[in-house]
N, C-alpha and C. Protein backbone atom coordinates (compact mmCIF):
# COMPACT_ATOMS: atom_id res chain seq x y z
N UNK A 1 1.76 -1.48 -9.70
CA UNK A 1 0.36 -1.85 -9.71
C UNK A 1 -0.54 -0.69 -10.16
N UNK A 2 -0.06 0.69 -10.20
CA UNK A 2 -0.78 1.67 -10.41
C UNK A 2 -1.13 1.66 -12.33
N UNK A 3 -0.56 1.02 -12.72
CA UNK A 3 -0.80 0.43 -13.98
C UNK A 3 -1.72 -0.16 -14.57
N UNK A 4 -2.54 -0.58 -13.40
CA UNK A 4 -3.71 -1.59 -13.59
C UNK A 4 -4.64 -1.24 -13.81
N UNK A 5 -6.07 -1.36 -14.38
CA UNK A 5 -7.70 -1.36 -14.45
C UNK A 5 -7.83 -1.31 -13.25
N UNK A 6 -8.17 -1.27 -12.20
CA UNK A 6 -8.79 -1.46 -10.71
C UNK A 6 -10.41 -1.07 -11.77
N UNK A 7 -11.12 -2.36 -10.97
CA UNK A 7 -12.74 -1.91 -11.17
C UNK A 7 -13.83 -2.53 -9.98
N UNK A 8 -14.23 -1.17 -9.53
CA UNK A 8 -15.32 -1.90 -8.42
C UNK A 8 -17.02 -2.01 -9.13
N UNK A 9 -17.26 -3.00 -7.70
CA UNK A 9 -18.61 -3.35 -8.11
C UNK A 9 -19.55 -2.12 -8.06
N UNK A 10 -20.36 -2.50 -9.30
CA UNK A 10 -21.30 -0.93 -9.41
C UNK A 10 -22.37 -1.11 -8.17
N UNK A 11 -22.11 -2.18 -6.90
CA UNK A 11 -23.25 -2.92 -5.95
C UNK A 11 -22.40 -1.79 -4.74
N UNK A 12 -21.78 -1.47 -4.78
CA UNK A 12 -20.16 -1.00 -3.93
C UNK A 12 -20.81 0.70 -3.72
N UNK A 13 -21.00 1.06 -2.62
CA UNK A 13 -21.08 2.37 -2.63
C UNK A 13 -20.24 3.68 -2.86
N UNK A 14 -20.19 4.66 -2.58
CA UNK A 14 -19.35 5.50 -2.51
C UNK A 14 -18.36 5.91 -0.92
N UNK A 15 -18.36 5.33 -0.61
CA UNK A 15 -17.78 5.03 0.65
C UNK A 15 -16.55 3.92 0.92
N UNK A 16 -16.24 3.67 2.10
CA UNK A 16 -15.42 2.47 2.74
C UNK A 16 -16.52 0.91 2.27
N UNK A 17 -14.68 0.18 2.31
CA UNK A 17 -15.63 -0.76 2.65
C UNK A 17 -16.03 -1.84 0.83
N UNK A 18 -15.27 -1.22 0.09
CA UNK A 18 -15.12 -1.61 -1.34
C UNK A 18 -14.14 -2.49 -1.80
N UNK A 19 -14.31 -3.55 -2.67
CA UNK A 19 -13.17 -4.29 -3.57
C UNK A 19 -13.10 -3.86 -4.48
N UNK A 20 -11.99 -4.11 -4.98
CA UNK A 20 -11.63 -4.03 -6.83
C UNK A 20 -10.92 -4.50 -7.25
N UNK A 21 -11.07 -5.33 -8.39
CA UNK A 21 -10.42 -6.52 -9.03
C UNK A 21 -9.68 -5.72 -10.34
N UNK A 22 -8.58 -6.35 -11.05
CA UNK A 22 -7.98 -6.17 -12.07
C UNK A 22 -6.93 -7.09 -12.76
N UNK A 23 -7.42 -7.28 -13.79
CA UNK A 23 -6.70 -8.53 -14.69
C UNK A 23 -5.39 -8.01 -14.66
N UNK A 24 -4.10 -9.07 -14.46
CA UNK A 24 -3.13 -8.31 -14.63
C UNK A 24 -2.31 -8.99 -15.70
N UNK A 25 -1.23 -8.49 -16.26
CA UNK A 25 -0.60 -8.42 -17.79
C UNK A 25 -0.14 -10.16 -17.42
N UNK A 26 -0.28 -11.04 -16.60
CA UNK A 26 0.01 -12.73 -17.07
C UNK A 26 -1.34 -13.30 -16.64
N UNK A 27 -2.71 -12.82 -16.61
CA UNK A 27 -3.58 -13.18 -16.49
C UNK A 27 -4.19 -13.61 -15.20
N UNK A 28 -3.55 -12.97 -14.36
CA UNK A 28 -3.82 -13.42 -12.86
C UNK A 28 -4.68 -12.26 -12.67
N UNK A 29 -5.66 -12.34 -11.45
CA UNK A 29 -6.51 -11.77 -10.87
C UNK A 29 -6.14 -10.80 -9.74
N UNK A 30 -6.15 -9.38 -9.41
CA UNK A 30 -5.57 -8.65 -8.86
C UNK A 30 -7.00 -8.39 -7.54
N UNK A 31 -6.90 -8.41 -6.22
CA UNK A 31 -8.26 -7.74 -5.45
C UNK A 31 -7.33 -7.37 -4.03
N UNK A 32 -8.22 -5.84 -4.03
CA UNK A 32 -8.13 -4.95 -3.25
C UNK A 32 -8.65 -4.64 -2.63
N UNK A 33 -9.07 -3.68 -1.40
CA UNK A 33 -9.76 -3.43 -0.51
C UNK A 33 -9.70 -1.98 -0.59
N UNK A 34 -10.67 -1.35 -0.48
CA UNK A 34 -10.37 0.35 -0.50
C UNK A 34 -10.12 1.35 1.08
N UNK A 35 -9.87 0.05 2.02
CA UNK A 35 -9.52 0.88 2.87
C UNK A 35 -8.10 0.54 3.22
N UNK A 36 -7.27 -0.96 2.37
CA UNK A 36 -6.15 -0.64 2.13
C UNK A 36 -5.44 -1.42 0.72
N UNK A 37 -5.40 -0.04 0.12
CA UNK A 37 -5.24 -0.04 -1.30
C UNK A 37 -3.77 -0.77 -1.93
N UNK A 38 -2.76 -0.61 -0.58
CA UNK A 38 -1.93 -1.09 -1.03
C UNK A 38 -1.23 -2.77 -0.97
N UNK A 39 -2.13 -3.45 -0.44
CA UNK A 39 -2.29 -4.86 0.09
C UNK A 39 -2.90 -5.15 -0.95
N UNK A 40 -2.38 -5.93 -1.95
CA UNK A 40 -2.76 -6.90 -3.53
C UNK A 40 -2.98 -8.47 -3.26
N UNK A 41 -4.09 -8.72 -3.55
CA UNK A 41 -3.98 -10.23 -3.28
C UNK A 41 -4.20 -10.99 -5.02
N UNK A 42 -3.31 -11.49 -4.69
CA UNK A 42 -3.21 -12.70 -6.36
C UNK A 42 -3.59 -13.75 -6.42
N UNK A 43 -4.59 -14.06 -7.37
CA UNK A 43 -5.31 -15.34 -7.63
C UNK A 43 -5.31 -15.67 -9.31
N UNK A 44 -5.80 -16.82 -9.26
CA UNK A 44 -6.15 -17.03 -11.23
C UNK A 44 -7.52 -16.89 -11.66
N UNK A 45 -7.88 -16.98 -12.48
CA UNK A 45 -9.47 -16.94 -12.81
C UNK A 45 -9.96 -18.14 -12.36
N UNK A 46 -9.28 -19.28 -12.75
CA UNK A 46 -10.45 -20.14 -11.90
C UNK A 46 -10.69 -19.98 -10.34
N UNK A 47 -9.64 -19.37 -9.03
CA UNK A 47 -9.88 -19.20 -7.93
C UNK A 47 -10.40 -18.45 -7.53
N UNK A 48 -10.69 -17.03 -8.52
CA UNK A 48 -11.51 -16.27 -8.52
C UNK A 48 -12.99 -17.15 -9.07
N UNK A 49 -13.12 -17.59 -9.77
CA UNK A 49 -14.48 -18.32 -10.16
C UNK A 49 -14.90 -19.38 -9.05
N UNK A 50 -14.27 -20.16 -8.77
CA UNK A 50 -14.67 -20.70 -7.46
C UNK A 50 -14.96 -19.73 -5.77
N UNK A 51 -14.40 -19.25 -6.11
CA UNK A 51 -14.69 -18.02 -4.77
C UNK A 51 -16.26 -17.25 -4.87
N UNK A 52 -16.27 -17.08 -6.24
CA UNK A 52 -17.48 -16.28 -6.37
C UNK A 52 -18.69 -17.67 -5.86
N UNK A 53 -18.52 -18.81 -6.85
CA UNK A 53 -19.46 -19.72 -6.98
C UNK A 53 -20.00 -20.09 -5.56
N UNK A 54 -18.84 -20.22 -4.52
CA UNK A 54 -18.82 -20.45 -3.23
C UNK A 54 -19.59 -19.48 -2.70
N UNK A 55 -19.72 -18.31 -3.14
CA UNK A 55 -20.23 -16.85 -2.22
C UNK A 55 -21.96 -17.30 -3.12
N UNK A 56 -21.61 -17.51 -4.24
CA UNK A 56 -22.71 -17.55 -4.83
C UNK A 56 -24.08 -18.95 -3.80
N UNK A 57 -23.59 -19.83 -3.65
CA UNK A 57 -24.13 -20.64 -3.52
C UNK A 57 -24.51 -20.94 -1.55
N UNK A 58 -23.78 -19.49 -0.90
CA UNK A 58 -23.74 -19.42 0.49
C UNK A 58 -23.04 -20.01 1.19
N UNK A 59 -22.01 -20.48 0.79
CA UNK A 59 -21.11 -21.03 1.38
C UNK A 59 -20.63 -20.42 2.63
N UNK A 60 -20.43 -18.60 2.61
CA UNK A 60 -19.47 -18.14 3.79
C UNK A 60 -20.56 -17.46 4.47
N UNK A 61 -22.07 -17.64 4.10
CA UNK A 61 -22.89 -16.79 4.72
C UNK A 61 -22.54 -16.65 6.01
N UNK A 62 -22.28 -18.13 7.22
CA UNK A 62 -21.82 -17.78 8.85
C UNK A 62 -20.63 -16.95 9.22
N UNK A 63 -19.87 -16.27 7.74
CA UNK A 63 -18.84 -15.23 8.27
C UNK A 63 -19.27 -13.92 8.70
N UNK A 64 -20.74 -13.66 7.81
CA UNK A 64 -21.19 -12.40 8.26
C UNK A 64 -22.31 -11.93 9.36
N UNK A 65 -22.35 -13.28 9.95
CA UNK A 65 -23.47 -13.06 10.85
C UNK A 65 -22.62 -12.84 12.35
């Protein structure tokens, strides 16, 4: 995996507490956590696009309250 693009959000501070996504060589979606880097979770672009749309539209807002 150390092979990969890892890219975080420029919204993402310099600290804990960060994701980072990376396309990987069969087109699947790679996301990470920066406080543990070595736990990969695999998705496709559309489950990544629905995930966002979902976040987008407030769907998980009662997870963070």
């Amino acid at each position: 995996m150390s092979d990969l693009n890892w890219q975080k959000s420029s919204y993402s501070s310099e600290s804990a507490n960060c994701l980072y996504l990376a396309a990987g060589p069969d087109r699947s979606i790679k996301l990470r956590e920066s406080d543990e880097p070595d736990v990969v979770i695999t998705t496709t672009p559309g489950g990544l696009r629905a995930l966002l749309c979902g976040i987008k539209e407030g769907e998980f807002d009662h997870l963070t309250r």
